[in-house]
PDB file of N, CA and C in Angstrom:
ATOM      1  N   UNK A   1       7.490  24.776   1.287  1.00  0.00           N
ATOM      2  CA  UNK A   1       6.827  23.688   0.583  1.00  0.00           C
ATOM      3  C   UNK A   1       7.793  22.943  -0.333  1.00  0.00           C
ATOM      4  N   UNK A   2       8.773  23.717  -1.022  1.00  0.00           N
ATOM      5  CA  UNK A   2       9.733  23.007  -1.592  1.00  0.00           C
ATOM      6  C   UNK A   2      10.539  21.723  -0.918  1.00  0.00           C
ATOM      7  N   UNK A   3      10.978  21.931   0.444  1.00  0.00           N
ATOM      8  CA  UNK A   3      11.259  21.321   1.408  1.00  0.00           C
ATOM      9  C   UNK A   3      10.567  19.877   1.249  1.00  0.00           C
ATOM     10  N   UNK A   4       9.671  20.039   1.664  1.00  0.00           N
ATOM     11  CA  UNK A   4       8.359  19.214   1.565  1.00  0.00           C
ATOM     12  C   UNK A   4       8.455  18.357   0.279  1.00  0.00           C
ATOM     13  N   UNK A   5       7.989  19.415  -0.852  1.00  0.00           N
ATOM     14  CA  UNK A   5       7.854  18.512  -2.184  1.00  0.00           C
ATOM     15  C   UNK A   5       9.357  17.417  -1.979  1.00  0.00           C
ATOM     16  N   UNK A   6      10.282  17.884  -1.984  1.00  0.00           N
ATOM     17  CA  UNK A   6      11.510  16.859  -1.686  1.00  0.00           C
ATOM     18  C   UNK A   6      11.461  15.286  -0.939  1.00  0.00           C
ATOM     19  N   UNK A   7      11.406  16.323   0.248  1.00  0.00           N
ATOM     20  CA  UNK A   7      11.059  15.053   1.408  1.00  0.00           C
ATOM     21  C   UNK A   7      10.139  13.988   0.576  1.00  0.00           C
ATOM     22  N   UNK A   8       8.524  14.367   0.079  1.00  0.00           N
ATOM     23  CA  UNK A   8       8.350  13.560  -0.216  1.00  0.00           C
ATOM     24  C   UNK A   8       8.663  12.304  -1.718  1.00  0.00           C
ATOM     25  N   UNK A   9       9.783  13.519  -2.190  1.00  0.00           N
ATOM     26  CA  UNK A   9       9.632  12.607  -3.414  1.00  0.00           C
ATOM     27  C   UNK A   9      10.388  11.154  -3.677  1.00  0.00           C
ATOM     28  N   UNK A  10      10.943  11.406  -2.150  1.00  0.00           N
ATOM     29  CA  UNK A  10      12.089   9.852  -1.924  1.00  0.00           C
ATOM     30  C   UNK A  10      11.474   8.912  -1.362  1.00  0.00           C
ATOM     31  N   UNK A  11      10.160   9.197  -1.273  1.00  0.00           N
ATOM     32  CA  UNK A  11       8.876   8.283  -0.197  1.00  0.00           C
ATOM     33  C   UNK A  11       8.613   7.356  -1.533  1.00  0.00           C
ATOM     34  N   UNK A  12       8.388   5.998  -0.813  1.00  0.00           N
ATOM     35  CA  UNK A  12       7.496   4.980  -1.656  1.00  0.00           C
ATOM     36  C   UNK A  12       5.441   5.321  -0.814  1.00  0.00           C
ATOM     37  N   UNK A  13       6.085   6.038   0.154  1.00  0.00           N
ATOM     38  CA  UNK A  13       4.420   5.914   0.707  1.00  0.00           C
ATOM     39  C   UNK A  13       4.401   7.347   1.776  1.00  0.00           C
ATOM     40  N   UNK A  14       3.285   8.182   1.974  1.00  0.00           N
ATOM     41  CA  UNK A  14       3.521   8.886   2.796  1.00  0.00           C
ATOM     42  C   UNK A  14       2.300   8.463   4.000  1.00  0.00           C
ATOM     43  N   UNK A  15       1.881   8.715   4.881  1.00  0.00           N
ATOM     44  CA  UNK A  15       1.132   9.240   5.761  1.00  0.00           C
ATOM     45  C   UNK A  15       0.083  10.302   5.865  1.00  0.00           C
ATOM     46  N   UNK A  16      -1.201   9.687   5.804  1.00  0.00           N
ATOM     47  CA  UNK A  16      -1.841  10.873   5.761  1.00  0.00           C
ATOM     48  C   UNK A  16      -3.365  10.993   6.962  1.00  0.00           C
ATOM     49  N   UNK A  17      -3.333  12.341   7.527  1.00  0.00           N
ATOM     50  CA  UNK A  17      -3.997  12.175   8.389  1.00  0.00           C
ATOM     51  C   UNK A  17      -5.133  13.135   8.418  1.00  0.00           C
ATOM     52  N   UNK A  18      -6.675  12.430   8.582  1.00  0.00           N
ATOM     53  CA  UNK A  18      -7.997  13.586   7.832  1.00  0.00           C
ATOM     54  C   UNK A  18      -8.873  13.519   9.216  1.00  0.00           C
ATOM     55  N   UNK A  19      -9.394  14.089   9.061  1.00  0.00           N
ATOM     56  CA  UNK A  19     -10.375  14.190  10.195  1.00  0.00           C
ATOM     57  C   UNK A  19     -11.711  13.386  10.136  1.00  0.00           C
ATOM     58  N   UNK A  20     -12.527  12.552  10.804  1.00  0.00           N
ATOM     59  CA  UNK A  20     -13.641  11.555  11.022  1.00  0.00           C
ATOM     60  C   UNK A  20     -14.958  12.428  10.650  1.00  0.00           C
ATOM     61  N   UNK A  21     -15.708  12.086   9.633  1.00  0.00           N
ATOM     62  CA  UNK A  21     -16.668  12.627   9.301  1.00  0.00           C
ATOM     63  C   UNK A  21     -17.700  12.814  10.451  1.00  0.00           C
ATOM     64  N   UNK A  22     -17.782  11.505  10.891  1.00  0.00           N
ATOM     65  CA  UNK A  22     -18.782  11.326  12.354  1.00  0.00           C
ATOM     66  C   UNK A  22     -17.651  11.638  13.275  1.00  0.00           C
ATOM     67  N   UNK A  23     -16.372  10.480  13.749  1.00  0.00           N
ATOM     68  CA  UNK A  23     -16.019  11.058  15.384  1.00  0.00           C
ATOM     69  C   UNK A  23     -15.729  12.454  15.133  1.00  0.00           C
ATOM     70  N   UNK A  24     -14.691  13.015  14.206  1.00  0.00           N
ATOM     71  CA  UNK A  24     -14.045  13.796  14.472  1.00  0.00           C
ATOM     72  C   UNK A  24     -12.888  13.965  15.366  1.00  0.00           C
ATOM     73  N   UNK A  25     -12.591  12.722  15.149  1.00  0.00           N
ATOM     74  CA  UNK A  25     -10.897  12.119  15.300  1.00  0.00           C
ATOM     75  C   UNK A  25     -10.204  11.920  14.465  1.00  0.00           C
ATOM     76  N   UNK A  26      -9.130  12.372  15.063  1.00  0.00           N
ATOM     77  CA  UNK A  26      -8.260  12.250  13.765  1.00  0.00           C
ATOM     78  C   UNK A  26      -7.831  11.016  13.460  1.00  0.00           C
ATOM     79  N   UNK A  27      -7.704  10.447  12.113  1.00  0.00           N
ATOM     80  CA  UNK A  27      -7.310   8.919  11.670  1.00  0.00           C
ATOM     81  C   UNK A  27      -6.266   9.205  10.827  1.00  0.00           C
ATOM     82  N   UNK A  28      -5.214   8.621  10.471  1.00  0.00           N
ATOM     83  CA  UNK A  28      -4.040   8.552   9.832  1.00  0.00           C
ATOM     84  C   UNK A  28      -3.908   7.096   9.256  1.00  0.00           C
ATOM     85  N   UNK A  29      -3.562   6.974   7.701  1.00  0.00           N
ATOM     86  CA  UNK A  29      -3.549   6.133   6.984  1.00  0.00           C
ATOM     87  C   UNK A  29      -1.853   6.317   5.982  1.00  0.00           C
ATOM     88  N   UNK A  30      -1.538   5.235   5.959  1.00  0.00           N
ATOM     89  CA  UNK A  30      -0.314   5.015   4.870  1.00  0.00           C
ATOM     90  C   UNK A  30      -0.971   5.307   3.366  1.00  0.00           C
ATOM     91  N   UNK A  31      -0.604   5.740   3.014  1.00  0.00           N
ATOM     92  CA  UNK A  31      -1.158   5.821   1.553  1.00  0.00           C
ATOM     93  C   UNK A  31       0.203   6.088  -0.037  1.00  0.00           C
ATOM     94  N   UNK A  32      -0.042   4.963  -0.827  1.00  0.00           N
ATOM     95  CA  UNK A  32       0.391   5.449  -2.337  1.00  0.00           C
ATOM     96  C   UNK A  32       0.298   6.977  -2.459  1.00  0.00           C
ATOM     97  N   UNK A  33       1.098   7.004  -3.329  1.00  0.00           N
ATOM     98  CA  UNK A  33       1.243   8.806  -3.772  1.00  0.00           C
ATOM     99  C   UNK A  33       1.946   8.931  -5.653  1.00  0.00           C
ATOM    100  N   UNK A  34       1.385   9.877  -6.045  1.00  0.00           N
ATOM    101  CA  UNK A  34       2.630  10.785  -6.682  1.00  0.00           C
ATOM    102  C   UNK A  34       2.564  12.163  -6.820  1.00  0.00           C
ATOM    103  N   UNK A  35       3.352  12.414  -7.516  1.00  0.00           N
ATOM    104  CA  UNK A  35       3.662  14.188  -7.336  1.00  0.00           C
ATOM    105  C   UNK A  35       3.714  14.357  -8.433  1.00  0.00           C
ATOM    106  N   UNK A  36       3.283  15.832  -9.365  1.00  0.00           N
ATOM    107  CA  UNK A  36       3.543  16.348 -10.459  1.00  0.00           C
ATOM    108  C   UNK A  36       3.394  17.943 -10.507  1.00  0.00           C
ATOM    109  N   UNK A  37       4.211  18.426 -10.600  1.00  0.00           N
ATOM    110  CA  UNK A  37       4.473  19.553 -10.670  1.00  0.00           C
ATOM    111  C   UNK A  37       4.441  20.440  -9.428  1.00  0.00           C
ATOM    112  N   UNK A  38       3.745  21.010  -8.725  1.00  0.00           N
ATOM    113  CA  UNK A  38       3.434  20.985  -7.416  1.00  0.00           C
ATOM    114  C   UNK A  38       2.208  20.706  -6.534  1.00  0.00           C
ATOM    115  N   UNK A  39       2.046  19.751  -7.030  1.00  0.00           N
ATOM    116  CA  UNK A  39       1.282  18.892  -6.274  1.00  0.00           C
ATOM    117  C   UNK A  39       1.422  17.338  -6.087  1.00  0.00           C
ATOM    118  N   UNK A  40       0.414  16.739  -4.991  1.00  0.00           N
ATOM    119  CA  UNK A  40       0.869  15.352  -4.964  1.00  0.00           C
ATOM    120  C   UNK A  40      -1.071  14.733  -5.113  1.00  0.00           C
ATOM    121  N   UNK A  41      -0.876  13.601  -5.722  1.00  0.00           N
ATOM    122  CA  UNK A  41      -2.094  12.956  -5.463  1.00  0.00           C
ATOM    123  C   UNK A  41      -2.338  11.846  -5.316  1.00  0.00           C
ATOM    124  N   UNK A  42      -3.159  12.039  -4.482  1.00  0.00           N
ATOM    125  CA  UNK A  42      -3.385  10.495  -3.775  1.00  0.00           C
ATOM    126  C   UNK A  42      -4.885   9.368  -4.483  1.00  0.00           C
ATOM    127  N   UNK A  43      -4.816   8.402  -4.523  1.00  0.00           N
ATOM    128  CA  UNK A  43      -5.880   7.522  -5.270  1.00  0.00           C
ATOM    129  C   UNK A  43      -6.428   6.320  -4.278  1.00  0.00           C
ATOM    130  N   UNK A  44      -7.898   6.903  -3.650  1.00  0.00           N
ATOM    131  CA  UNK A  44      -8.448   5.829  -2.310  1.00  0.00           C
ATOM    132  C   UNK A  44      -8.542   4.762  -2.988  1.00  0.00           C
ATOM    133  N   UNK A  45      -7.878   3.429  -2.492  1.00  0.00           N
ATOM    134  CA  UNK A  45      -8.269   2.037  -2.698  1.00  0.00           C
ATOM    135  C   UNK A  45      -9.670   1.527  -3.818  1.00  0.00           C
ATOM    136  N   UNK A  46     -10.182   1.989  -2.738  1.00  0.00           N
ATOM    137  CA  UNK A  46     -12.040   1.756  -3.242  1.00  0.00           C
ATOM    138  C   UNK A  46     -12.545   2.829  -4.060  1.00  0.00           C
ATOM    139  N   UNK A  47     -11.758   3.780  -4.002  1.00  0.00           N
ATOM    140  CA  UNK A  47     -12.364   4.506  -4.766  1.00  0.00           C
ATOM    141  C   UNK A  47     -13.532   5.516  -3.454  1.00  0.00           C
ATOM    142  N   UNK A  48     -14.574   6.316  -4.401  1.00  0.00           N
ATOM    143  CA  UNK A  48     -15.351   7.142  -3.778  1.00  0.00           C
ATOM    144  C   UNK A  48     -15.947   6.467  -2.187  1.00  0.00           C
ATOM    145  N   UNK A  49     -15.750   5.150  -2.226  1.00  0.00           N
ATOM    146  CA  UNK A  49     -16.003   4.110  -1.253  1.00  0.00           C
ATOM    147  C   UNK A  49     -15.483   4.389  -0.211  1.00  0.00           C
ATOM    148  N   UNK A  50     -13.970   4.593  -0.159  1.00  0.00           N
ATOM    149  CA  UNK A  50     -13.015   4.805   1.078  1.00  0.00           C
ATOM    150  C   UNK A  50     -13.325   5.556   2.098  1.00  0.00           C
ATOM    151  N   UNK A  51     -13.330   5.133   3.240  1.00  0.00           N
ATOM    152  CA  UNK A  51     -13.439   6.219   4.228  1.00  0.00           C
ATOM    153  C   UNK A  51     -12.826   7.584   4.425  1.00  0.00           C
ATOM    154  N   UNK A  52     -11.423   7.331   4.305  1.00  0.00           N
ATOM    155  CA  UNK A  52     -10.785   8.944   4.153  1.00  0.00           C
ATOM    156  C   UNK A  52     -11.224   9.159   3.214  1.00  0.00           C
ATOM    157  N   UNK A  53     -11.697   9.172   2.058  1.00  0.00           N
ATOM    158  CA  UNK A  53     -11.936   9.960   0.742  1.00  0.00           C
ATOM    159  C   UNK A  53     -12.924  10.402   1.345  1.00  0.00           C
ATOM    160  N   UNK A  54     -14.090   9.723   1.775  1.00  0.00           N
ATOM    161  CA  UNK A  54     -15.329  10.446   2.205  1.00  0.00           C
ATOM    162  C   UNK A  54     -15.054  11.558   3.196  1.00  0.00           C
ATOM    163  N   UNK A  55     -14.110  10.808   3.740  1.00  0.00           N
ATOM    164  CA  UNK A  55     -13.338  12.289   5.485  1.00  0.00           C
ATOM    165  C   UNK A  55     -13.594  13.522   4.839  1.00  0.00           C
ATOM    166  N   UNK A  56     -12.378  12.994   3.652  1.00  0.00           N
ATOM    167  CA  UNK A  56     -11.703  14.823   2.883  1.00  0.00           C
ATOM    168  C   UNK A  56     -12.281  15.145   2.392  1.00  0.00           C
ATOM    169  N   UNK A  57     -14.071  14.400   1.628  1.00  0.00           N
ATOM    170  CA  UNK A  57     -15.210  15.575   1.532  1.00  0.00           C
ATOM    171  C   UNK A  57     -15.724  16.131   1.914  1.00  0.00           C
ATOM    172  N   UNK A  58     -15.965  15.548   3.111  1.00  0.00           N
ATOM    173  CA  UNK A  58     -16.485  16.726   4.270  1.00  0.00           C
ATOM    174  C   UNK A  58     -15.730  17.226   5.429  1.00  0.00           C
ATOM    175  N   UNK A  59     -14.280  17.280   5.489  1.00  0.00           N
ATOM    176  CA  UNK A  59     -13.935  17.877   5.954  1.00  0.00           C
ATOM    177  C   UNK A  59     -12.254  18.338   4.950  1.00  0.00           C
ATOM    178  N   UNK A  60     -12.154  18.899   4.103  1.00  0.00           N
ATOM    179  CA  UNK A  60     -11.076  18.989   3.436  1.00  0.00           C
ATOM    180  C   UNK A  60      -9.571  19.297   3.490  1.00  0.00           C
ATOM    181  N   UNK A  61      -9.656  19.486   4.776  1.00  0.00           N
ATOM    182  CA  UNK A  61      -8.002  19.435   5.832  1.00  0.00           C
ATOM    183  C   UNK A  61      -7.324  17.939   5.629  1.00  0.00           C
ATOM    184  N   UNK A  62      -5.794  18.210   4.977  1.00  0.00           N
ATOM    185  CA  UNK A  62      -5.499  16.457   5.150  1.00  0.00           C
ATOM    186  C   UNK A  62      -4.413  17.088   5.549  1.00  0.00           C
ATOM    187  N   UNK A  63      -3.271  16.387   6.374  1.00  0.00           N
ATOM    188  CA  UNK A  63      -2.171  16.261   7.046  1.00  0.00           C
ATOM    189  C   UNK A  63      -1.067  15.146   6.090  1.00  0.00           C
ATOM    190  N   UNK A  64      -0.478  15.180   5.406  1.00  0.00           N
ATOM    191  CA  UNK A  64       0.513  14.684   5.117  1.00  0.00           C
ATOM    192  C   UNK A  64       2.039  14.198   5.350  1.00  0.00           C
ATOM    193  N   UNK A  65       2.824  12.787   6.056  1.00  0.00           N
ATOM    194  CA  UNK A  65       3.866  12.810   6.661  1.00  0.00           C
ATOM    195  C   UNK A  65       4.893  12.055   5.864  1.00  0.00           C
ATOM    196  N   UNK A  66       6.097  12.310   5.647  1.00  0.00           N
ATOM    197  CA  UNK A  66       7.244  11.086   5.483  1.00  0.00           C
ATOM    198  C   UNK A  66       8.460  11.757   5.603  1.00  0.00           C
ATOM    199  N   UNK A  67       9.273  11.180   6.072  1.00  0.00           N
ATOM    200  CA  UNK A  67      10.680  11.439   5.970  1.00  0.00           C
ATOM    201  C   UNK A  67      11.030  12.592   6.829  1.00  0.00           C
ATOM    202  N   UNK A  68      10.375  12.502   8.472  1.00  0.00           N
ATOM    203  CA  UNK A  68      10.268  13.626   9.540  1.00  0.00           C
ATOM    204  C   UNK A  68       9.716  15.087   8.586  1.00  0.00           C
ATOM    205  N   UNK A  69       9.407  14.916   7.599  1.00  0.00           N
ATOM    206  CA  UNK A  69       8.532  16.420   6.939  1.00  0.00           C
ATOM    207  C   UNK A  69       7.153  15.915   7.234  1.00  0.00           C
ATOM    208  N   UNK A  70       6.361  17.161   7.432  1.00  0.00           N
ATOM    209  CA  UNK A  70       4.742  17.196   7.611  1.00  0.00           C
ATOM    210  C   UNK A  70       4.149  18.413   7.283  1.00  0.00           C
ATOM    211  N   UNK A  71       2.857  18.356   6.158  1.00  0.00           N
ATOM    212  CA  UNK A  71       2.129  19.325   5.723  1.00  0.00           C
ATOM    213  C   UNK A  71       0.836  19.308   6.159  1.00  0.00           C
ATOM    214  N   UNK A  72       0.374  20.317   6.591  1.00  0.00           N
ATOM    215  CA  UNK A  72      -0.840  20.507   6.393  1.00  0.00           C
ATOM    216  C   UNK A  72      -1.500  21.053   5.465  1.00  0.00           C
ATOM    217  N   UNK A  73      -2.356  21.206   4.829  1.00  0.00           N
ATOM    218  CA  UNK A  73      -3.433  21.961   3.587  1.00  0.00           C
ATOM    219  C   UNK A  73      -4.746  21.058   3.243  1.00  0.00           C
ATOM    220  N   UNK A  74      -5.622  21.988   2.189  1.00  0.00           N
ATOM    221  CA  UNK A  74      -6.945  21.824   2.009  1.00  0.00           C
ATOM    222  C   UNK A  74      -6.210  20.747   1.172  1.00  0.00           C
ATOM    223  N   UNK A  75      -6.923  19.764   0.884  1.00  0.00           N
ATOM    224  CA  UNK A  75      -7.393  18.855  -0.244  1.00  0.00           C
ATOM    225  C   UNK A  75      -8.533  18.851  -0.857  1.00  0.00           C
ATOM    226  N   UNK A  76      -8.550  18.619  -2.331  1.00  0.00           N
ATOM    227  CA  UNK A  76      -9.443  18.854  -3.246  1.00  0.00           C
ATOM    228  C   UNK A  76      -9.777  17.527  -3.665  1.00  0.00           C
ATOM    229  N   UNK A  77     -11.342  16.805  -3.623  1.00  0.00           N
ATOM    230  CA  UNK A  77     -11.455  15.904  -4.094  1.00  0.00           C
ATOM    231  C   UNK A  77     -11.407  15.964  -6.392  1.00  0.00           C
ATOM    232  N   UNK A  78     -11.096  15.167  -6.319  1.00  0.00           N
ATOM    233  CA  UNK A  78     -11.257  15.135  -8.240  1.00  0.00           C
ATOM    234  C   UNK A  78     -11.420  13.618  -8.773  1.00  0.00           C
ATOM    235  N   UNK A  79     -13.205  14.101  -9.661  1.00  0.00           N
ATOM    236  CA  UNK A  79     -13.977  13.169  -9.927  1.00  0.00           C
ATOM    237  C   UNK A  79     -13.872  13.207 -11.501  1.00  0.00           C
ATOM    238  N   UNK A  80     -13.209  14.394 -12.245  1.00  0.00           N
ATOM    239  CA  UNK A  80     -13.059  14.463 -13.791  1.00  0.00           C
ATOM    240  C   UNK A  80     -12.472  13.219 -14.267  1.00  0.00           C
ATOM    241  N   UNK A  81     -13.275  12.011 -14.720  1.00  0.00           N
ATOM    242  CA  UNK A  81     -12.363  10.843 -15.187  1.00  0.00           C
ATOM    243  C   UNK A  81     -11.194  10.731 -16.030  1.00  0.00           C
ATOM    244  N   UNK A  82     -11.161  11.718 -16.842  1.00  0.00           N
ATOM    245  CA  UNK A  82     -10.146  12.256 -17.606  1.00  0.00           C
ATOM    246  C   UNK A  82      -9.042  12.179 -16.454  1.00  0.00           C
ATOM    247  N   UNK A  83      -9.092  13.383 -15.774  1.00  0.00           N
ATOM    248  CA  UNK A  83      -7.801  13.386 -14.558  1.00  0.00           C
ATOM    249  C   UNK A  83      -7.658  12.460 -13.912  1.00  0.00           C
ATOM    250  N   UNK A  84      -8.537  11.660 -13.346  1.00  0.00           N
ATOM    251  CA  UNK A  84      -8.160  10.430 -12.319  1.00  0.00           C
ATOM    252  C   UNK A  84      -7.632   9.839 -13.232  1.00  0.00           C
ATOM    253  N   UNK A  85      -7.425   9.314 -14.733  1.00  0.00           N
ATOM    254  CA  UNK A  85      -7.116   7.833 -15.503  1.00  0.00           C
ATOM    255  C   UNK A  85      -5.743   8.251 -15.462  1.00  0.00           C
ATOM    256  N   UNK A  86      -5.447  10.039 -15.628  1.00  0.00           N
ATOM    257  CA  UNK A  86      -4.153  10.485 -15.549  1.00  0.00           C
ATOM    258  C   UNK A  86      -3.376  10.361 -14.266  1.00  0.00           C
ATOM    259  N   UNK A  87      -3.742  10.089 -13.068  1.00  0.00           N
ATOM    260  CA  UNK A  87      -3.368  10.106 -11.595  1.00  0.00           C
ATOM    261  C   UNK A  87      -3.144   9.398 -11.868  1.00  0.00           C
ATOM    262  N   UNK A  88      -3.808   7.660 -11.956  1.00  0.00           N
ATOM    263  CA  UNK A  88      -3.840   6.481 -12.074  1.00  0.00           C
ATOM    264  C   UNK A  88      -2.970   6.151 -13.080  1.00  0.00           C
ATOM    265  N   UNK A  89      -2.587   6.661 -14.489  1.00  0.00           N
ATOM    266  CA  UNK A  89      -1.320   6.192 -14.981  1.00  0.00           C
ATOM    267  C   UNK A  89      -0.135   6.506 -14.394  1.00  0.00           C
ATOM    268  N   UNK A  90      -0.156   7.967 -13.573  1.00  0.00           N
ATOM    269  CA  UNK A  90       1.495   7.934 -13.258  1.00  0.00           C
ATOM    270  C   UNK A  90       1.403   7.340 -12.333  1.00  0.00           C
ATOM    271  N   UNK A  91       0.570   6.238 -11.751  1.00  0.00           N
ATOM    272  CA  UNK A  91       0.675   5.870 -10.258  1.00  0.00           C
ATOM    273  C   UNK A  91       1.339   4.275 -11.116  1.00  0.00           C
ATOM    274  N   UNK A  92       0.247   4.196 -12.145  1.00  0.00           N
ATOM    275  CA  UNK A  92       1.513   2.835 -12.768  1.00  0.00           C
ATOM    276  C   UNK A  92       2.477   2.860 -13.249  1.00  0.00           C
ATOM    277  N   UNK A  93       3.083   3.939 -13.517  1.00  0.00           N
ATOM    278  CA  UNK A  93       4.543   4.511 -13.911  1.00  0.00           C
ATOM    279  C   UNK A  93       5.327   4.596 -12.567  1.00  0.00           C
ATOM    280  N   UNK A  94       4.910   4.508 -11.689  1.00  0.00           N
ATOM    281  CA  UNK A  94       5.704   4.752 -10.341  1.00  0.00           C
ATOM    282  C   UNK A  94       5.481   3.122  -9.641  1.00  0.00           C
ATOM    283  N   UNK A  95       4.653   2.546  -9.551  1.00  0.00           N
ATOM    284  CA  UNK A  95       4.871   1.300  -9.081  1.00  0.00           C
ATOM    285  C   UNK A  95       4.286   0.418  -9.394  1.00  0.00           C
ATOM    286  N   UNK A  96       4.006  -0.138 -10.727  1.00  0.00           N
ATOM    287  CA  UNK A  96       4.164  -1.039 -11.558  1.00  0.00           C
ATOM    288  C   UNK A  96       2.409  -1.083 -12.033  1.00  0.00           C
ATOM    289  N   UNK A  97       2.305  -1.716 -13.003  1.00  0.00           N
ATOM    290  CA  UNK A  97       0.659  -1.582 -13.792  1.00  0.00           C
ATOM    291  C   UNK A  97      -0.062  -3.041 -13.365  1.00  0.00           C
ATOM    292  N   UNK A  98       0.714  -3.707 -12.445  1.00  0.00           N
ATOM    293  CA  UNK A  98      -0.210  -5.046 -11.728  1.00  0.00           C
ATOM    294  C   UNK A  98       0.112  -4.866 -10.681  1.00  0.00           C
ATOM    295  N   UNK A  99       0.837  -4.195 -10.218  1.00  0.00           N
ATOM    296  CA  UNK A  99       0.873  -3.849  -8.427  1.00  0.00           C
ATOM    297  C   UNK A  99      -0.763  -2.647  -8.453  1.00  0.00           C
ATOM    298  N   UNK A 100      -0.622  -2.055  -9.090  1.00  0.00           N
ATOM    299  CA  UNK A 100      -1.700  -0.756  -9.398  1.00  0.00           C
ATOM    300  C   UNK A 100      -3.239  -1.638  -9.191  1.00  0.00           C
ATOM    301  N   UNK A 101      -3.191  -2.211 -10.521  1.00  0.00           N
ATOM    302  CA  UNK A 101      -4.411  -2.907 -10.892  1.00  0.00           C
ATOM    303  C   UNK A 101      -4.990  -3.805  -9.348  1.00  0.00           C
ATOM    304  N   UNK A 102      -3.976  -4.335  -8.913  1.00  0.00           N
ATOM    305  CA  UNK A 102      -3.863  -5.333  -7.787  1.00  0.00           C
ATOM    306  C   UNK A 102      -4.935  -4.529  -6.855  1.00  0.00           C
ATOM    307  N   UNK A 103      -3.644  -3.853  -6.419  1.00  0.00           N
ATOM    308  CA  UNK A 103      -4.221  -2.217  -5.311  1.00  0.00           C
ATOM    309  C   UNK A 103      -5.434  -2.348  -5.155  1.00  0.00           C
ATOM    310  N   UNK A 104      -5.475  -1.387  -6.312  1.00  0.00           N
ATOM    311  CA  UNK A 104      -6.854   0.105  -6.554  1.00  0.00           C
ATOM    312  C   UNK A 104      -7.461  -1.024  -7.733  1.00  0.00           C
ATOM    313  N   UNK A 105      -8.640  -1.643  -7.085  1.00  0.00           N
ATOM    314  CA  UNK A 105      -9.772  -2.176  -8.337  1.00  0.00           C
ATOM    315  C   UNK A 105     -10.939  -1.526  -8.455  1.00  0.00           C
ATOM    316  N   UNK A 106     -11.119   0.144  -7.896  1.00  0.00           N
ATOM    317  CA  UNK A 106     -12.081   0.690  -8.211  1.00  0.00           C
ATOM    318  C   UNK A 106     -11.575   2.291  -8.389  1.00  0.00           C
ATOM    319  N   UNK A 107     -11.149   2.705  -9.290  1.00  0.00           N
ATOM    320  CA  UNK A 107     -10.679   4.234  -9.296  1.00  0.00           C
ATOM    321  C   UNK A 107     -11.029   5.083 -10.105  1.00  0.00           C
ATOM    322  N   UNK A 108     -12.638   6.083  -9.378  1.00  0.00           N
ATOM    323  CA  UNK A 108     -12.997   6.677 -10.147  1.00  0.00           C
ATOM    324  C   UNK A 108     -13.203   8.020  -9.298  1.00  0.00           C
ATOM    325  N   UNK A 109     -12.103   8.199  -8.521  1.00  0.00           N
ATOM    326  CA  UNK A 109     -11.883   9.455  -7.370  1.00  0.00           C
ATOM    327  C   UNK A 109     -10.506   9.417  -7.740  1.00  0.00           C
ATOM    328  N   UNK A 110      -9.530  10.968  -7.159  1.00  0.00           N
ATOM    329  CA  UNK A 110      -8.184  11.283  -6.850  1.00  0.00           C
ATOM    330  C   UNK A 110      -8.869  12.356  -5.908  1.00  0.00           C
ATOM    331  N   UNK A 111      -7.807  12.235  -5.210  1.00  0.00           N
ATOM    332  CA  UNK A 111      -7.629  13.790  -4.586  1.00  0.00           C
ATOM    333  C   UNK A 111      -6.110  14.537  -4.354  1.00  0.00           C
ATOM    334  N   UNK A 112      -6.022  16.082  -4.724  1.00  0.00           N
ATOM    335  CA  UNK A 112      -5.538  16.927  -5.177  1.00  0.00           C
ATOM    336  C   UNK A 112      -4.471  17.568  -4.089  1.00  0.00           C
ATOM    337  N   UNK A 113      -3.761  17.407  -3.699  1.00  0.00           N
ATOM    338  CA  UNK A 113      -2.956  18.051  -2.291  1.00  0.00           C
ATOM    339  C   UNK A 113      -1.563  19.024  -2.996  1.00  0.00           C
ATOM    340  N   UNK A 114      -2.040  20.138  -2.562  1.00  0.00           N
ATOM    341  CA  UNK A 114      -1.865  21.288  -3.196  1.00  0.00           C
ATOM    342  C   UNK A 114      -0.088  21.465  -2.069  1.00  0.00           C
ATOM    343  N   UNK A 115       1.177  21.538  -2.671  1.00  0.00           N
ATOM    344  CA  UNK A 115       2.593  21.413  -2.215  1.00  0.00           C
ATOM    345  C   UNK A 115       3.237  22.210  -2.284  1.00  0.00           C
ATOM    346  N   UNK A 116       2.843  23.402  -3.316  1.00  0.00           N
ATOM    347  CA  UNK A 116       3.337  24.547  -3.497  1.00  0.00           C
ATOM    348  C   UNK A 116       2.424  25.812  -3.280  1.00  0.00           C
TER     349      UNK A 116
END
């Protein structure tokens, strides 16, 4: 996983791939990221709205790709607003607080992808 945490930390974006609540196909999406400590988290567009967010509630397997590294593990959705405002600041510390705002105009979901 160390491996991993690496690979991704030179990513501006990774890849992530969840399973279809209804097909149950797999869908893969580019997605924003950051990492802190050993973990990485990701913040859906829309918020609780997003389709993969809804995926990884009911099915909590996400696939993660960049830089020829790939993880699999559970993902944890997180609705504590406290923690998301904290996701959501280092996400404007990592690529700017009007690229962010721009983005994500509804963020009251993260989810938790466990790296170590």
């Amino acid at each position: 996983m160390e491996q991993a945490r690496d690979a991704f930390a030179g990513a501006r974006e990774v890849e992530i791939t969840v399973t279809g609540r209804r097909s149950g196909r797999q869908i893969s999406h580019p997605v924003w990221f950051v990492q802190e400590d050993q973990n990485m988290f990701l913040v859906p567009i829309t918020g609780a709205d997003s389709d993969w967010y809804k995926n990884v509630r009911k099915t909590p397997m996400i696939q993660v790709s960049a830089n020829g590294t790939s993880v699999s593990t559970p993902a944890t959705p997180i609705t504590d607003a406290d923690r998301v405002e904290h996701i959501v600041a280092m996400f404007r510390d990592k690529y700017g607080p009007e690229q962010v705002e721009r983005q994500y105009p509804k963020h009251d979901v993260a989810v938790q992808v466990p790296l170590g």
